[in-house]
C-alpha atoms as a PDB file:
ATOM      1  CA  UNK A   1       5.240  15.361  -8.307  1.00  0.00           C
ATOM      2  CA  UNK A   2       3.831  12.105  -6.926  1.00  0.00           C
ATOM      3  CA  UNK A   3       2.602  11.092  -3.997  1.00  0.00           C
ATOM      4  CA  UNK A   4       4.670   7.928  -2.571  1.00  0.00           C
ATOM      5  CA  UNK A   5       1.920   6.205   0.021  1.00  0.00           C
ATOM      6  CA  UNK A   6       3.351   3.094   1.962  1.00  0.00           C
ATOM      7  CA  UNK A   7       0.654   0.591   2.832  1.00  0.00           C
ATOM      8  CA  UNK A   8       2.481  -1.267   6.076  1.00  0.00           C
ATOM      9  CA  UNK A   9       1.481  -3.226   9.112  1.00  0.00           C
ATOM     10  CA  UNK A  10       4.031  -5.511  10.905  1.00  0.00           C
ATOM     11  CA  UNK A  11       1.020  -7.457  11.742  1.00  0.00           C
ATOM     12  CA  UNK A  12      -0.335  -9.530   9.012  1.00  0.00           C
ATOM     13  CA  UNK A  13      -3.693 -10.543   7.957  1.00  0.00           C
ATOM     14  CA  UNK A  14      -4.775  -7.078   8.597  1.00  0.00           C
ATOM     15  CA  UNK A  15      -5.841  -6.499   4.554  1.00  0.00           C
ATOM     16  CA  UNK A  16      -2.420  -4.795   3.901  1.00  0.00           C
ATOM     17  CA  UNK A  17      -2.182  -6.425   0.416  1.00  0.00           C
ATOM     18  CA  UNK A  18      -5.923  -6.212  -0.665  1.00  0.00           C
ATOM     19  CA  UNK A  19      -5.745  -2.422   0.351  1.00  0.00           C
ATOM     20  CA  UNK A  20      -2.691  -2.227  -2.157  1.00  0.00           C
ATOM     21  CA  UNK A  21      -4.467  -3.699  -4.768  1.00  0.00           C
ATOM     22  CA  UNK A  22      -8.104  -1.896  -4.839  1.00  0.00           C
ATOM     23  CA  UNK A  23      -6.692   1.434  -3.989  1.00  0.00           C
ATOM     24  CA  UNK A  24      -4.182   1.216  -6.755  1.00  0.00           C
ATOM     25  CA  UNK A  25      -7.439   0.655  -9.122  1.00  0.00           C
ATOM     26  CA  UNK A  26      -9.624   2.952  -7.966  1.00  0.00           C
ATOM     27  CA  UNK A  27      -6.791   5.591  -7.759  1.00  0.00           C
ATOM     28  CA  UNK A  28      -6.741   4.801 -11.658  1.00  0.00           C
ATOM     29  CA  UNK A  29     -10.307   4.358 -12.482  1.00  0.00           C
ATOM     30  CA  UNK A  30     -10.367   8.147 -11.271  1.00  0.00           C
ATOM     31  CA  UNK A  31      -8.096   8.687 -14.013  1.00  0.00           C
ATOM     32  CA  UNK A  32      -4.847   9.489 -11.903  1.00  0.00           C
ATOM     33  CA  UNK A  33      -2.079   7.827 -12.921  1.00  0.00           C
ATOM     34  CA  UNK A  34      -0.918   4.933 -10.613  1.00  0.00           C
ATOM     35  CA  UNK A  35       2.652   2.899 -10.026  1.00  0.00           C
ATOM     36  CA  UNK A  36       1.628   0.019  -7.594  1.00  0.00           C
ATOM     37  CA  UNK A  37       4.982  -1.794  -6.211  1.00  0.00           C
ATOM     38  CA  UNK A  38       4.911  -5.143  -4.636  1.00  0.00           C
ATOM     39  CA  UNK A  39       7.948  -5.131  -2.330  1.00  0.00           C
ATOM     40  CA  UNK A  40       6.910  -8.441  -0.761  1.00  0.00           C
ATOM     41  CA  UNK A  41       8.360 -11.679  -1.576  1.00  0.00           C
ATOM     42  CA  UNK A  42       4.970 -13.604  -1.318  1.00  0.00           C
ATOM     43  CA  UNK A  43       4.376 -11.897  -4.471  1.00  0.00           C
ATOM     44  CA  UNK A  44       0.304 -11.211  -3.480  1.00  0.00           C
ATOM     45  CA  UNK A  45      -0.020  -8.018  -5.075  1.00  0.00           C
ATOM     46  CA  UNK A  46       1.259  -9.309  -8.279  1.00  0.00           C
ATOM     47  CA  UNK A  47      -0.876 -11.606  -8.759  1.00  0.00           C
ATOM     48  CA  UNK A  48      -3.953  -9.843  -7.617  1.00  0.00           C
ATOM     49  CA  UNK A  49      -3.060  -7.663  -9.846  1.00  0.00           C
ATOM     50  CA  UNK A  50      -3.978 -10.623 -12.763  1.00  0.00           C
ATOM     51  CA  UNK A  51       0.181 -11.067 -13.114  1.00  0.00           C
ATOM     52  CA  UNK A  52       1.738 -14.171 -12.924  1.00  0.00           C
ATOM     53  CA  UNK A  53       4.580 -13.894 -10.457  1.00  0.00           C
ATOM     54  CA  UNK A  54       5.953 -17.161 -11.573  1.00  0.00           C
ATOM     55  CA  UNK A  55       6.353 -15.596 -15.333  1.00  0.00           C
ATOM     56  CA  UNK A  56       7.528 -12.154 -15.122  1.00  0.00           C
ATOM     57  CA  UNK A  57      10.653 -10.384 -16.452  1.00  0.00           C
ATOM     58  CA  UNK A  58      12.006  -8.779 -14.040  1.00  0.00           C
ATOM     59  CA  UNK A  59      10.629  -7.925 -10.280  1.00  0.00           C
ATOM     60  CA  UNK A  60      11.525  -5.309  -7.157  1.00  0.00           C
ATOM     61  CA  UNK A  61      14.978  -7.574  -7.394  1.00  0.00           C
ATOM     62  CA  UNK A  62      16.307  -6.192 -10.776  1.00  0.00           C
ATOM     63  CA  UNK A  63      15.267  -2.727  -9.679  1.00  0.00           C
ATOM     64  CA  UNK A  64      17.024  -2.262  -6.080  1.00  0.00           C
ATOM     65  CA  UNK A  65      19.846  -4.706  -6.309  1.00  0.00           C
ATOM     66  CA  UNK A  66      20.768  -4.804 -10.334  1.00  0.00           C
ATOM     67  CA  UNK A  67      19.645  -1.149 -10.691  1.00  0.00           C
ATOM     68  CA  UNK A  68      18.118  -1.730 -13.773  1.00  0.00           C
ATOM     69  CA  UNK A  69      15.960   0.863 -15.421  1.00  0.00           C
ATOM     70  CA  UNK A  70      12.506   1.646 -14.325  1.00  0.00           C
ATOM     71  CA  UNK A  71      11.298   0.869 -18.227  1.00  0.00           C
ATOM     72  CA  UNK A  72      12.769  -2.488 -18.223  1.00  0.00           C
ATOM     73  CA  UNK A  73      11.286  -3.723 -14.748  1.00  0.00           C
ATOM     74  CA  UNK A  74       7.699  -1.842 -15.075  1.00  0.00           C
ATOM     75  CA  UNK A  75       4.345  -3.590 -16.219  1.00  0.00           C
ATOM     76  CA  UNK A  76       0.524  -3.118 -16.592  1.00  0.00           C
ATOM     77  CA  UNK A  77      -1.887  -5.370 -14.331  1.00  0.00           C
ATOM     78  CA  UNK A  78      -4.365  -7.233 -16.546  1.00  0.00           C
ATOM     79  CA  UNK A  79      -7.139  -4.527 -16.225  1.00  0.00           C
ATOM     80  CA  UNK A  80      -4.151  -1.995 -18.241  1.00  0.00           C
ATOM     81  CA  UNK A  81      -5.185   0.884 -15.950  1.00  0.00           C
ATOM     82  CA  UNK A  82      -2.460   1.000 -13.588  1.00  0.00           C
ATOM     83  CA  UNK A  83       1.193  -0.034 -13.577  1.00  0.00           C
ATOM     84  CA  UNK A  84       2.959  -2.331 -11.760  1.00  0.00           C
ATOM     85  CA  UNK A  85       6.266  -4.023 -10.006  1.00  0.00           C
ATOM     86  CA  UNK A  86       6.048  -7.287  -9.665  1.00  0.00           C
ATOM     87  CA  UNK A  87       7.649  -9.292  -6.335  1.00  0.00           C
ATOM     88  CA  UNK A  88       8.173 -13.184  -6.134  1.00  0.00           C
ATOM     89  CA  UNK A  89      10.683 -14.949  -4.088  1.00  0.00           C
ATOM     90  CA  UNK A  90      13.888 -13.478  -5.576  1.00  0.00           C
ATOM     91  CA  UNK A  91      12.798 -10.530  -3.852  1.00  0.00           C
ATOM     92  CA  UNK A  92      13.357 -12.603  -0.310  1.00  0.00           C
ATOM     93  CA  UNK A  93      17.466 -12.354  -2.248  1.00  0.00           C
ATOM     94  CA  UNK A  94      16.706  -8.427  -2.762  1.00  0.00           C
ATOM     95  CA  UNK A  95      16.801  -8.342   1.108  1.00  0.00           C
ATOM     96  CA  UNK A  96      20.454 -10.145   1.631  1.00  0.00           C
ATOM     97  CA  UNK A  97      21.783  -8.254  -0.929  1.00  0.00           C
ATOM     98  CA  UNK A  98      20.983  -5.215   0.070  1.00  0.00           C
ATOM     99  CA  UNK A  99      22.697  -4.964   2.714  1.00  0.00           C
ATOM    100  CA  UNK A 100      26.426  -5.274   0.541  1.00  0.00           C
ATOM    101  CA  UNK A 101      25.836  -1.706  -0.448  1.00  0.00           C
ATOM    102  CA  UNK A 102      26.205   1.688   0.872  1.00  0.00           C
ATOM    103  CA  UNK A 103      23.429   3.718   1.826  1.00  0.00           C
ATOM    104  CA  UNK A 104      20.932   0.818   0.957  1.00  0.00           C
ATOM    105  CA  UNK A 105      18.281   2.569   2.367  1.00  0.00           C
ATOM    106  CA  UNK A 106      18.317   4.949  -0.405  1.00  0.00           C
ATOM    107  CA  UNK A 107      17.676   2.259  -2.898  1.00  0.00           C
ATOM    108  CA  UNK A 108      14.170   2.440  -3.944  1.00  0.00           C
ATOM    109  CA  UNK A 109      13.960   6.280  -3.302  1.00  0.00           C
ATOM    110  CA  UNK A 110      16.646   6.965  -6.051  1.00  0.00           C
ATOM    111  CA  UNK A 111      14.735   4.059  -8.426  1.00  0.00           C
ATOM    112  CA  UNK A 112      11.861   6.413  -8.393  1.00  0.00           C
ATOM    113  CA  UNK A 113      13.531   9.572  -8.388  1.00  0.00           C
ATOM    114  CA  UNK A 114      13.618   9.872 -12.228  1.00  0.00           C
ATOM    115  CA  UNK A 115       9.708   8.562 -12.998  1.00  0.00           C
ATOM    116  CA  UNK A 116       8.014  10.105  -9.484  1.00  0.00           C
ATOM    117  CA  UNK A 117       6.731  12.533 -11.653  1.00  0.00           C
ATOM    118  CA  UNK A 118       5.021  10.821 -14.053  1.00  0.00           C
ATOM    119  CA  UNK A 119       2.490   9.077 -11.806  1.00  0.00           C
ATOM    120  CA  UNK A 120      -0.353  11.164  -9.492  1.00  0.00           C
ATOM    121  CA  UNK A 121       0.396   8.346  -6.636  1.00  0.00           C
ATOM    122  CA  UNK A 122       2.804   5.838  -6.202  1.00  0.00           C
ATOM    123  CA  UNK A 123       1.456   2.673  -3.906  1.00  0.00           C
ATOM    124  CA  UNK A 124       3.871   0.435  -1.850  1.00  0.00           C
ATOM    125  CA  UNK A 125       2.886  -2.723  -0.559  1.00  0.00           C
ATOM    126  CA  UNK A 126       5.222  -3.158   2.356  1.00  0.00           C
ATOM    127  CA  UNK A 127       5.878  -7.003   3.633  1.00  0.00           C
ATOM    128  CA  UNK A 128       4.401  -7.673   7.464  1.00  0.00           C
ATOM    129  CA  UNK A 129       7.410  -7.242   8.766  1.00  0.00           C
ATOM    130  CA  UNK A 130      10.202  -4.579   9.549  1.00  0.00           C
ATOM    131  CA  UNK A 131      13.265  -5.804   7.305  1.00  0.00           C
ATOM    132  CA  UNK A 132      15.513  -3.753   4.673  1.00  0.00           C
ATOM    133  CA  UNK A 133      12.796  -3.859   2.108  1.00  0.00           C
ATOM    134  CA  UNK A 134       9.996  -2.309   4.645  1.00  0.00           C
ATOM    135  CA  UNK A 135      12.909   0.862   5.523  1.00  0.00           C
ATOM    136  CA  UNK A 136      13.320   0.964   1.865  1.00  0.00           C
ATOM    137  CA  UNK A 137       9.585   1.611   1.583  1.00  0.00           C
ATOM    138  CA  UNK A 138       8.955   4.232   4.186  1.00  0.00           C
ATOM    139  CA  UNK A 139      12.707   6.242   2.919  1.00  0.00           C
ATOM    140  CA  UNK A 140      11.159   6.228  -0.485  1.00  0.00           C
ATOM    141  CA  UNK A 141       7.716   7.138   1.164  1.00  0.00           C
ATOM    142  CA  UNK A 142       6.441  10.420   1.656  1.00  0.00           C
ATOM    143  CA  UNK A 143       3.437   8.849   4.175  1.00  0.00           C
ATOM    144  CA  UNK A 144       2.381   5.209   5.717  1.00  0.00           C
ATOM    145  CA  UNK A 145      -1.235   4.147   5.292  1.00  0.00           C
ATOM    146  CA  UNK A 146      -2.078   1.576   8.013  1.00  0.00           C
ATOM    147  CA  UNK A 147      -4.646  -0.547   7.707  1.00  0.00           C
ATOM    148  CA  UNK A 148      -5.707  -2.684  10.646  1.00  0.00           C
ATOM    149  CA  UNK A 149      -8.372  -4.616  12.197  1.00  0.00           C
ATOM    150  CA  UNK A 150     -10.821  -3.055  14.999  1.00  0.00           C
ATOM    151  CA  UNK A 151      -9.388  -5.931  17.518  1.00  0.00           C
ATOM    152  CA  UNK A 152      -7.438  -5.681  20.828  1.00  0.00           C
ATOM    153  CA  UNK A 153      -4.042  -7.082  19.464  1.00  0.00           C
ATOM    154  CA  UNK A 154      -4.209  -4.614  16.245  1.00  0.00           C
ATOM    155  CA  UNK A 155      -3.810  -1.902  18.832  1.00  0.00           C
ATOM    156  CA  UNK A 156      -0.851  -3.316  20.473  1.00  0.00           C
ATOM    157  CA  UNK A 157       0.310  -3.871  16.974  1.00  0.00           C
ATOM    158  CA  UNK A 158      -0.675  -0.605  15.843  1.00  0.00           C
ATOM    159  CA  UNK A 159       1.309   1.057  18.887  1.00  0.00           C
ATOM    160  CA  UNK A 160       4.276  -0.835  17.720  1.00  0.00           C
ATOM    161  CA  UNK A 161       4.354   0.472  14.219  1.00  0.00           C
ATOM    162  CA  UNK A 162       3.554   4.228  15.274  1.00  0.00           C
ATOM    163  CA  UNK A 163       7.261   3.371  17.576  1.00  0.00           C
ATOM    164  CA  UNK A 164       9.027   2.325  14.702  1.00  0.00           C
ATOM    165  CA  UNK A 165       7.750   4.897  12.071  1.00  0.00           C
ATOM    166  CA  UNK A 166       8.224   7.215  14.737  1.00  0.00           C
ATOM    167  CA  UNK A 167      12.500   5.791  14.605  1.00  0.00           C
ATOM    168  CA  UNK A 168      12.557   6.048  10.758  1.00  0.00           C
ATOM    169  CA  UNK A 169      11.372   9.381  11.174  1.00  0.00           C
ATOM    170  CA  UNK A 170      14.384  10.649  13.470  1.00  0.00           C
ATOM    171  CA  UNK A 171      16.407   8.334  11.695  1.00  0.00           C
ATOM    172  CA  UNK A 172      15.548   7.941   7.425  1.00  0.00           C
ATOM    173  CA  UNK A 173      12.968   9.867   6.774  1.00  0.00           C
ATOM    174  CA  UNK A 174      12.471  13.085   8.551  1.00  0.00           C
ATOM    175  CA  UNK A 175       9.417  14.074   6.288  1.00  0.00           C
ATOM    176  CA  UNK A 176       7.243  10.883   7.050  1.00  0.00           C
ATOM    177  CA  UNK A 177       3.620  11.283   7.982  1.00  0.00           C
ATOM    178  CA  UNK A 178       0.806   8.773   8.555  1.00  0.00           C
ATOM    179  CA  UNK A 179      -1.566   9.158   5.755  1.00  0.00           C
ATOM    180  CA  UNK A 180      -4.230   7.541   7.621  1.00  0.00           C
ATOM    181  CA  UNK A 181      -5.482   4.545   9.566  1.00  0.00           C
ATOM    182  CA  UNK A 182      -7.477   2.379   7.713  1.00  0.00           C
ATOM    183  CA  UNK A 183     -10.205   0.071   9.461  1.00  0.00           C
ATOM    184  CA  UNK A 184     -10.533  -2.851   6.953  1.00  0.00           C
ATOM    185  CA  UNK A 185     -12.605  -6.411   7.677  1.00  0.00           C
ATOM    186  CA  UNK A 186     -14.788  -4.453   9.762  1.00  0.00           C
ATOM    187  CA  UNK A 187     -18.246  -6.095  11.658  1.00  0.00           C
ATOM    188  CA  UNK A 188     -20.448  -2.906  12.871  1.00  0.00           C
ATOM    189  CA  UNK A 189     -22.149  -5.513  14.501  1.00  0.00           C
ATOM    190  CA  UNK A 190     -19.856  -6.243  16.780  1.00  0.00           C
ATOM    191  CA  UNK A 191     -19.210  -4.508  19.975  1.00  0.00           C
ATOM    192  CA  UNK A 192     -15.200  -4.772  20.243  1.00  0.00           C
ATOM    193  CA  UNK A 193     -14.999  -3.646  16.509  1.00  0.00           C
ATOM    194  CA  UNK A 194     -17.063  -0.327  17.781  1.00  0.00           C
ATOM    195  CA  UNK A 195     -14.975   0.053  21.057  1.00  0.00           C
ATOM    196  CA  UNK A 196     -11.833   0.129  19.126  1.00  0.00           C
ATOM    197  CA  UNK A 197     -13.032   2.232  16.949  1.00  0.00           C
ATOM    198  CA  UNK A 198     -13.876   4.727  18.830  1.00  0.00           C
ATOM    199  CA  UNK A 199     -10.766   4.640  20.796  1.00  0.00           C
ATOM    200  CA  UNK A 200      -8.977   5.166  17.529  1.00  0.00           C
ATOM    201  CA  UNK A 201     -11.043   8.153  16.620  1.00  0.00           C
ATOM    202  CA  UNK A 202     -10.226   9.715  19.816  1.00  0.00           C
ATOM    203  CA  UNK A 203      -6.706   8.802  19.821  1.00  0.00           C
ATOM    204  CA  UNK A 204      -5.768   9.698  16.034  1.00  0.00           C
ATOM    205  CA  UNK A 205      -8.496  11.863  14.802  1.00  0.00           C
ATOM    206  CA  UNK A 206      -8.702  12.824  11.478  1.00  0.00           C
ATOM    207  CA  UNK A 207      -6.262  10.690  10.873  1.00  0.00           C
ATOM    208  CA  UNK A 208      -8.712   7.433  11.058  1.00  0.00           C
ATOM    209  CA  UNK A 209     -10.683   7.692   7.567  1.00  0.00           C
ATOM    210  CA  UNK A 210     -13.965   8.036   7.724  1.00  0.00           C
ATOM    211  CA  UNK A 211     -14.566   5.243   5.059  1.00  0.00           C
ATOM    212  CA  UNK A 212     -14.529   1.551   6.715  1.00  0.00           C
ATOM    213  CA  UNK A 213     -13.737  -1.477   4.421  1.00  0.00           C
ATOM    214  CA  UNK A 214     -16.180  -4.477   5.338  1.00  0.00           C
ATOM    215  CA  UNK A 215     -15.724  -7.847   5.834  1.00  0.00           C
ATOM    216  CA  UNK A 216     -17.076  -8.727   2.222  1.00  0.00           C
ATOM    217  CA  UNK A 217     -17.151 -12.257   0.686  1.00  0.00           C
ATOM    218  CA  UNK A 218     -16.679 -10.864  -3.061  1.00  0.00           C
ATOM    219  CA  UNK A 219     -13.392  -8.656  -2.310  1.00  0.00           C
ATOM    220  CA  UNK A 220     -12.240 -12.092  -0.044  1.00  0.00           C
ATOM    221  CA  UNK A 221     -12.513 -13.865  -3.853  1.00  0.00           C
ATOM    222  CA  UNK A 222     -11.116 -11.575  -5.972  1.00  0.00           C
ATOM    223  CA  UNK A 223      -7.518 -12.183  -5.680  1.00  0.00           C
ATOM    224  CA  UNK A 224      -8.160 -15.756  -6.991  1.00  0.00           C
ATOM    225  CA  UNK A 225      -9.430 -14.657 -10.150  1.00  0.00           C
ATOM    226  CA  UNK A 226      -6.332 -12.576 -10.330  1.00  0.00           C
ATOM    227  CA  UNK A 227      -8.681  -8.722 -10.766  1.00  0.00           C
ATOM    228  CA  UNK A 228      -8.969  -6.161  -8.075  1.00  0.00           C
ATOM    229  CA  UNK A 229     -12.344  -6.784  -6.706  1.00  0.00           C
ATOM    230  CA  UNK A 230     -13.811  -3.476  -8.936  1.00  0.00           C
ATOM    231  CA  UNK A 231     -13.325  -5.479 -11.510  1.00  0.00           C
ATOM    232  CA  UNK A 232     -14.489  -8.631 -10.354  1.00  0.00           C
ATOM    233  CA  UNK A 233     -17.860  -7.412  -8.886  1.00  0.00           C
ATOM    234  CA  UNK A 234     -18.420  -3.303  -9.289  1.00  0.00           C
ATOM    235  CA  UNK A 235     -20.970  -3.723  -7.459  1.00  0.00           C
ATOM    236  CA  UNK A 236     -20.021  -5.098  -4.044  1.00  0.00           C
ATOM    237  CA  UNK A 237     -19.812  -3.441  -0.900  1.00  0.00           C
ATOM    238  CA  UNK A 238     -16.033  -4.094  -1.329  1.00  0.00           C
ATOM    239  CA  UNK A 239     -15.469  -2.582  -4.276  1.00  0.00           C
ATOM    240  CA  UNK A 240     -17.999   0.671  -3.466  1.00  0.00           C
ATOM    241  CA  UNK A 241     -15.524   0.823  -0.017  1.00  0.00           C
ATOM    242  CA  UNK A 242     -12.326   1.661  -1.805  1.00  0.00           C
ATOM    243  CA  UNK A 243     -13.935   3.808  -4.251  1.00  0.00           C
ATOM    244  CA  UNK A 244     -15.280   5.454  -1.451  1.00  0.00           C
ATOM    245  CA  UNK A 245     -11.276   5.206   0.299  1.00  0.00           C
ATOM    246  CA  UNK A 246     -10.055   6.133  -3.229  1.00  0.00           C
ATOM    247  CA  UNK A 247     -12.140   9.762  -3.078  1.00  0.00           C
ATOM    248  CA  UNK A 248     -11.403  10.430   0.238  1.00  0.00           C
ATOM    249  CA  UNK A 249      -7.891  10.474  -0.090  1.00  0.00           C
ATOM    250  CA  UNK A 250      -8.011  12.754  -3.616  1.00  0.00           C
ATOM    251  CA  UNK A 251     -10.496  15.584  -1.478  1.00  0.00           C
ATOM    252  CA  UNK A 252      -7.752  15.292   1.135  1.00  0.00           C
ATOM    253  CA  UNK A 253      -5.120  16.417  -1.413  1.00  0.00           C
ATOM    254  CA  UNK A 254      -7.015  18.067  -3.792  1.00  0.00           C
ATOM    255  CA  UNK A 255      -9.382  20.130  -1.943  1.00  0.00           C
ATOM    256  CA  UNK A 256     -12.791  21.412  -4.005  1.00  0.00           C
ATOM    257  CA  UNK A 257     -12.250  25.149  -4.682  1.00  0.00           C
ATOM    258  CA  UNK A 258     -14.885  27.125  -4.181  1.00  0.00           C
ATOM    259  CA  UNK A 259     -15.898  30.187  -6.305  1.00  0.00           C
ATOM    260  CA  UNK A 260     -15.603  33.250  -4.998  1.00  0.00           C
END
């Protein structure tokens, strides 16, 4: 059965979408198989992902609102390693419409239902906001990944998503967990980055991963040359961050087993 991982943050600019994107490929380049879904209308995960979101068939849209069938809504990204639903602006429509129909909540989570179990780990790129499309996300979800900046807002921010994961919980999703807390665009250089750091590490525990994503000039241009940033430079510290994210989360799941 797959893991469903949210990747949400009502604050944007916090490296939500680029998270999406380069854990989805180096969840694949470990050979797991991998459904990344854009659920936001800006469409920046589809296009990272080397698709044109201008030019595809069918998007999030045809999925939750004309229940069409996963086959004839799915895709590949450019690199052919993962697979992908694509969001543009119809999926801004998605949101309206959603709320004509009963239990609409339910909609993604019954999409998947028949396919979870052909992918190791289903990725959800949530938009920055809380709207129909986000509680679609975290029902369908079994865990939230939060990626944020070491900064004195993200923690207000952050506070404010723990409160409303904490409502979906009691109200949606009884099962949801955090996955983690991500620190992405980080500066070990600077002091405030450390401070809230550490405050996070004492506050969440194990729950703040170990691996840090930098502030790194290659995986800033790698959406424009529409290739997860693995693929556009292997070598950066970017890239060697969420391969490094990427095999944390698999010895969290899949624990090495020891002979006895």
């Amino acid at each position: 059965m797959g893991k469903i991982i949210a990747i949400a943050n009502q604050k944007g600019g916090v490296g939500k979408t680029t998270t999406a994107v380069n854990l989805a490929a180096s969840l694949a380049a470990t050979k797991r198989q991998v459904l990344l879904i854009d659920l936001d209308p800006q469409g920046n995960a589809t296009m990272g992902s080397g698709i044109d979101k201008y030019d595809v068939h069918a998007t999030c849209y045809e999925l939750l609102v004309e229940e069409k069938p996963f086959e004839d809504v799915v895709c590949k990204d450019t690199s052919g390693i993962y697979h992908l639903i694509a969001a543009n602006t119809d999926v801004t429509a998605a949101e309206i419409k959603l709320m004509e129909f009963f239990a609409r909540e339910q909609r993604l989570k019954n999409a998947l239902a028949p396919i979870r179990a052909n992918y190791d780990y289903i990725i959800i790129d949530c938009p920055p906001s809380l709207n129909m499309l986000t509680v679609n996300a975290m029902t369908a979800a079994d865990s939230v990944l939060v990626p944020m900046q070491c900064e004195y807002y993200a923690l207000e921010g952050l506070t404010a998503l723990m409160d409303t994961i904490s409502q979906l919980q009691a109200v949606v999703n009884g099962d949801l967990a955090i996955e983690g807390i991500l620190r992405t665009m980080y500066d070990p250089r600077n002091r405030l980055a450390n401070d809230v750091s550490e405050q996070l590490k004492r506050h969440f525990g194990d729950k703040v991963y170990r691996t840090v994503i930098p502030r790194n000039v290659r995986l800033a241009e790698a959406p424009s040359f529409g290739a997860p940033v693995m693929y556009y430079d292997k070598s950066s510290t970017g890239a060697k961050a969420y391969l490094a994210l990427a095999g944390e989360m698999l010895r969290k799941k899949e624990p090495v087993k020891h002979a006895s």
